[in-house]
N, C-alpha and C. Protein backbone atom coordinates (compact mmCIF):
# COMPACT_ATOMS: atom_id res chain seq x y z
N UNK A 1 -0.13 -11.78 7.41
CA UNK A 1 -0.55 -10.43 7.62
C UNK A 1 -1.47 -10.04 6.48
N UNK A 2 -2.69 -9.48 6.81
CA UNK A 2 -3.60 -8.84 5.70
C UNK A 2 -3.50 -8.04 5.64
N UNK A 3 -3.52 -7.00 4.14
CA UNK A 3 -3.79 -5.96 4.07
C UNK A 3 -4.57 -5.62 3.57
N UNK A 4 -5.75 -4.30 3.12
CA UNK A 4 -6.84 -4.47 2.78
C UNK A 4 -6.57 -2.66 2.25
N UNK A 5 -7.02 -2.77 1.19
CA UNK A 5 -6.89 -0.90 -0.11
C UNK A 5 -7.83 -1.00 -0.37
N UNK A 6 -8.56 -0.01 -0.44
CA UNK A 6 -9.64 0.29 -0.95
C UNK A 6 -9.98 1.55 -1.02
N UNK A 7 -10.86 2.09 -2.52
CA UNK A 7 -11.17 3.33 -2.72
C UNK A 7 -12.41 3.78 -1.75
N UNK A 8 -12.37 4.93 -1.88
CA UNK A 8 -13.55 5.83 -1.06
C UNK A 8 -13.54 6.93 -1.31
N UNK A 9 -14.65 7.67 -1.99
CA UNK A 9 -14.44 8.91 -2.33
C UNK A 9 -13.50 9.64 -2.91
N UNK A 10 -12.99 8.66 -3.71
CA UNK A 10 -11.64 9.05 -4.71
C UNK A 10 -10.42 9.05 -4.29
N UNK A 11 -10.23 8.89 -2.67
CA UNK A 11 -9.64 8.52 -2.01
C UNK A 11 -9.25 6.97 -1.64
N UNK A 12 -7.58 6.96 -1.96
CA UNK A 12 -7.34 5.38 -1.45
C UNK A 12 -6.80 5.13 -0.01
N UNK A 13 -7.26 3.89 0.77
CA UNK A 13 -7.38 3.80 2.22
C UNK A 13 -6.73 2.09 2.01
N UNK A 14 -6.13 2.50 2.92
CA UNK A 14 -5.11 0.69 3.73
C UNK A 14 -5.51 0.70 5.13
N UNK A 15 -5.47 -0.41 5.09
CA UNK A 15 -5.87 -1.26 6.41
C UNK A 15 -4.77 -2.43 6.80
N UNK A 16 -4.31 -2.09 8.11
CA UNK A 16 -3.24 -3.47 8.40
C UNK A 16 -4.36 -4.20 9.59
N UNK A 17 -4.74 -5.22 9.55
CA UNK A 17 -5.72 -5.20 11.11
C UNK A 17 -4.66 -5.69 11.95
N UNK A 18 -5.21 -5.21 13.15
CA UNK A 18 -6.26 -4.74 13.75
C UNK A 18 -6.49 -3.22 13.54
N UNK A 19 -5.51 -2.34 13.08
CA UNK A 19 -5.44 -1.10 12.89
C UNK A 19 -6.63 -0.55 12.33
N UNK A 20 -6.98 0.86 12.71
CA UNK A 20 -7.87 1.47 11.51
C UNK A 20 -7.39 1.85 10.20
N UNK A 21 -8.62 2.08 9.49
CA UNK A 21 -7.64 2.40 8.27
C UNK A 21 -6.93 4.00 8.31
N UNK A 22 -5.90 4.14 7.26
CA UNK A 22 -5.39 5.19 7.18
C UNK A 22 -5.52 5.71 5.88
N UNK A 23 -4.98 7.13 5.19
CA UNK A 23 -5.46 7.58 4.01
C UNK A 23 -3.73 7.25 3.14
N UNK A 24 -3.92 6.98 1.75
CA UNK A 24 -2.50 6.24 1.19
C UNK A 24 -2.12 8.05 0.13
N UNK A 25 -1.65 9.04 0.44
CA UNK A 25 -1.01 10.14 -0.53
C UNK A 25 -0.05 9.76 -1.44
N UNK A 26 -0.75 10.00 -2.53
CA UNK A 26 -0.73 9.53 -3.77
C UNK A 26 0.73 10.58 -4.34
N UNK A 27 2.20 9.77 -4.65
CA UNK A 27 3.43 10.49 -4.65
C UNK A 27 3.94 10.62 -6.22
N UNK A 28 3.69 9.48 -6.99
CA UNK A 28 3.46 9.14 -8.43
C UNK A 28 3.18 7.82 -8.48
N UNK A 29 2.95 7.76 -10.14
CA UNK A 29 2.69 6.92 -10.91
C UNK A 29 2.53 5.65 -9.59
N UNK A 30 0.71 4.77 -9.13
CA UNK A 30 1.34 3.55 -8.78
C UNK A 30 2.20 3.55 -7.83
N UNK A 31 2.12 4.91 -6.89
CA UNK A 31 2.92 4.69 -5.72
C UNK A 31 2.56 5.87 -4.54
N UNK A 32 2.62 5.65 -3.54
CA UNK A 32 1.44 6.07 -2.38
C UNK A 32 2.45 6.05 -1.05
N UNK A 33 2.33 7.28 -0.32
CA UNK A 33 2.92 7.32 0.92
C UNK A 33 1.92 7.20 2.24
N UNK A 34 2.92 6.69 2.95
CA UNK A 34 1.34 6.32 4.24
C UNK A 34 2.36 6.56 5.65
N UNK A 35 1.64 7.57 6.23
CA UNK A 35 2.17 7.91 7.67
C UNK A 35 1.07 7.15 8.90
N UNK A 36 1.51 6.12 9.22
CA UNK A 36 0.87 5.54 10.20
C UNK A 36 1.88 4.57 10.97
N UNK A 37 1.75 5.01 12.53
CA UNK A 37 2.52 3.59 13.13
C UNK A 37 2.32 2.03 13.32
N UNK A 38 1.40 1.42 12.53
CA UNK A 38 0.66 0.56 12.04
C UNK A 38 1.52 -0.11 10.97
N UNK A 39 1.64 0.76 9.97
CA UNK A 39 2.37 0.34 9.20
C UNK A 39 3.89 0.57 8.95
N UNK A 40 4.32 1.31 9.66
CA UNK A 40 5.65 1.59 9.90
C UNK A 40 5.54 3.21 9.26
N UNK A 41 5.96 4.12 10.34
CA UNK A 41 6.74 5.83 9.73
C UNK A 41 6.84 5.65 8.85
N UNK A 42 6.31 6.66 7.79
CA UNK A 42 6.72 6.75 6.76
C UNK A 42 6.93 6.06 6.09
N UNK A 43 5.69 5.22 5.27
CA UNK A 43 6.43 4.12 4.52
C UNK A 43 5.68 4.68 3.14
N UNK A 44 6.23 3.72 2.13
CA UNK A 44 5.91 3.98 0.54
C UNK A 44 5.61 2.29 0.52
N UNK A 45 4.23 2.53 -0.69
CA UNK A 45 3.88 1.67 -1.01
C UNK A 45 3.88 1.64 -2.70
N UNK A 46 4.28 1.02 -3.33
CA UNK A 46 4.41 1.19 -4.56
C UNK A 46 3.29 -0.61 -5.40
N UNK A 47 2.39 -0.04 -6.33
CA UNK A 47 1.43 -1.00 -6.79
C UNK A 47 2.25 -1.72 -8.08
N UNK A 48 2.61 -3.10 -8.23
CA UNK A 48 2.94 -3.35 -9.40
C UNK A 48 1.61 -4.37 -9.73
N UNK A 49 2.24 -4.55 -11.11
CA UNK A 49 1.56 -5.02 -12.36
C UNK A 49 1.89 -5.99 -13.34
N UNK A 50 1.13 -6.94 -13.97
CA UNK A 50 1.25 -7.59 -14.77
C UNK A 50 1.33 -6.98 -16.51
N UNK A 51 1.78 -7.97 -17.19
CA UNK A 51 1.81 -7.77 -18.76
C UNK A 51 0.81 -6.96 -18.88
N UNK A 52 -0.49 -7.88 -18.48
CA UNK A 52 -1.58 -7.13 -18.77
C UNK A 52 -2.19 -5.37 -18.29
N UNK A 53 -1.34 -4.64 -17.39
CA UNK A 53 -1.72 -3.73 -16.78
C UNK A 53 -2.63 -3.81 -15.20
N UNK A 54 -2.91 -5.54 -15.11
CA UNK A 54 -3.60 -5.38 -13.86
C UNK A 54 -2.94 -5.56 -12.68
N UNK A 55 -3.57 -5.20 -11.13
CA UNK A 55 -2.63 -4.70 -10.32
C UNK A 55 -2.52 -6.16 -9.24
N UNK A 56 -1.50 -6.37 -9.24
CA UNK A 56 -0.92 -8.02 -8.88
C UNK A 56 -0.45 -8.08 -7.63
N UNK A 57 0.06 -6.75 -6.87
CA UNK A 57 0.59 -6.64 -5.49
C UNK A 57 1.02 -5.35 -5.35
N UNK A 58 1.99 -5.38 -4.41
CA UNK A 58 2.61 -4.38 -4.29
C UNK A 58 3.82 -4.40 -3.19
N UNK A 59 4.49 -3.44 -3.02
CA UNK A 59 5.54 -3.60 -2.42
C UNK A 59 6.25 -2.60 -1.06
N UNK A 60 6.31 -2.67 -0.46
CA UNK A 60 6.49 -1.73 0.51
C UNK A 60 7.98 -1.38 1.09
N UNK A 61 7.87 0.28 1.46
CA UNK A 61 9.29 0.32 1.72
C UNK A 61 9.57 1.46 3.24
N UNK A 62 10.59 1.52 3.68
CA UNK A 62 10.62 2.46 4.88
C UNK A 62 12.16 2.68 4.82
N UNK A 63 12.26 3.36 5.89
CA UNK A 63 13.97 3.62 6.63
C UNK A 63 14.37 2.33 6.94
N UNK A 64 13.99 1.28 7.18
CA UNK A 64 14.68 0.02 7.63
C UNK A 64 14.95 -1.63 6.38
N UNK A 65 13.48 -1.32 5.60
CA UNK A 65 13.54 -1.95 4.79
C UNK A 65 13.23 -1.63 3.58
N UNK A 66 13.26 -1.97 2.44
CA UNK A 66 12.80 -1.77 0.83
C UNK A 66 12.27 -3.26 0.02
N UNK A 67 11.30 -2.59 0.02
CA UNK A 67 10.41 -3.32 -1.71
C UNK A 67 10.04 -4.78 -0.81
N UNK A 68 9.78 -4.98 0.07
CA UNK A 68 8.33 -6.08 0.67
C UNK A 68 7.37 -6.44 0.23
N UNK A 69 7.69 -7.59 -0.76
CA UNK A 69 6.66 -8.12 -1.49
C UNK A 69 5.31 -8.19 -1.14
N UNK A 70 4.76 -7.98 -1.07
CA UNK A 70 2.82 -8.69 -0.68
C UNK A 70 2.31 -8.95 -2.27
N UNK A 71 1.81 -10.00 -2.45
CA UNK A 71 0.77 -10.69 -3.26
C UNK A 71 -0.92 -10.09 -3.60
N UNK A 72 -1.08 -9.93 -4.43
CA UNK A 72 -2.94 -9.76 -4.39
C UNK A 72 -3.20 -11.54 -4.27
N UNK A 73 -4.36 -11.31 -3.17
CA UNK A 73 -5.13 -12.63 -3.29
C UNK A 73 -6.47 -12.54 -3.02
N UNK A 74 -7.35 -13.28 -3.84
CA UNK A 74 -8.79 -12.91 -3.58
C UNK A 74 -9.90 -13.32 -2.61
């Protein structure tokens, strides 16, 4: 499964394909709520990080499941 974030107008946007993208509301620190049935009701996406501060994946969560690893890959 791909997922695809990206800024726009200061605004951050996810993409599951085939889906369009949706807008990610920003809840705190490195962590983003997303209402789309694409990606599941209500889910939270939370960005983690390496030693270094850079952003390595992230993790996703809903009513059914918590913290769903995904990988950054380039």
């Amino acid at each position: 499964m791909t997922h695809t974030v990206r800024a726009n107008d200061g605004k951050l946007l996810l993409r599951v394909r085939p889906a369009p993208e949706v807008q990610m509301e920003p809840t705190y620190a490195d962590a983003f709520r997303v209402n789309a049935s694409t990606v599941s009701t209500a889910s939270f996406i939370e960005f983690t990080r390496d030693a270094a501060g850079k952003v390595v994946g992230f993790e996703v969560s809903t009513g059914r499941f918590r913290r769903l690893r995904f990988l950054r890959s380039l």
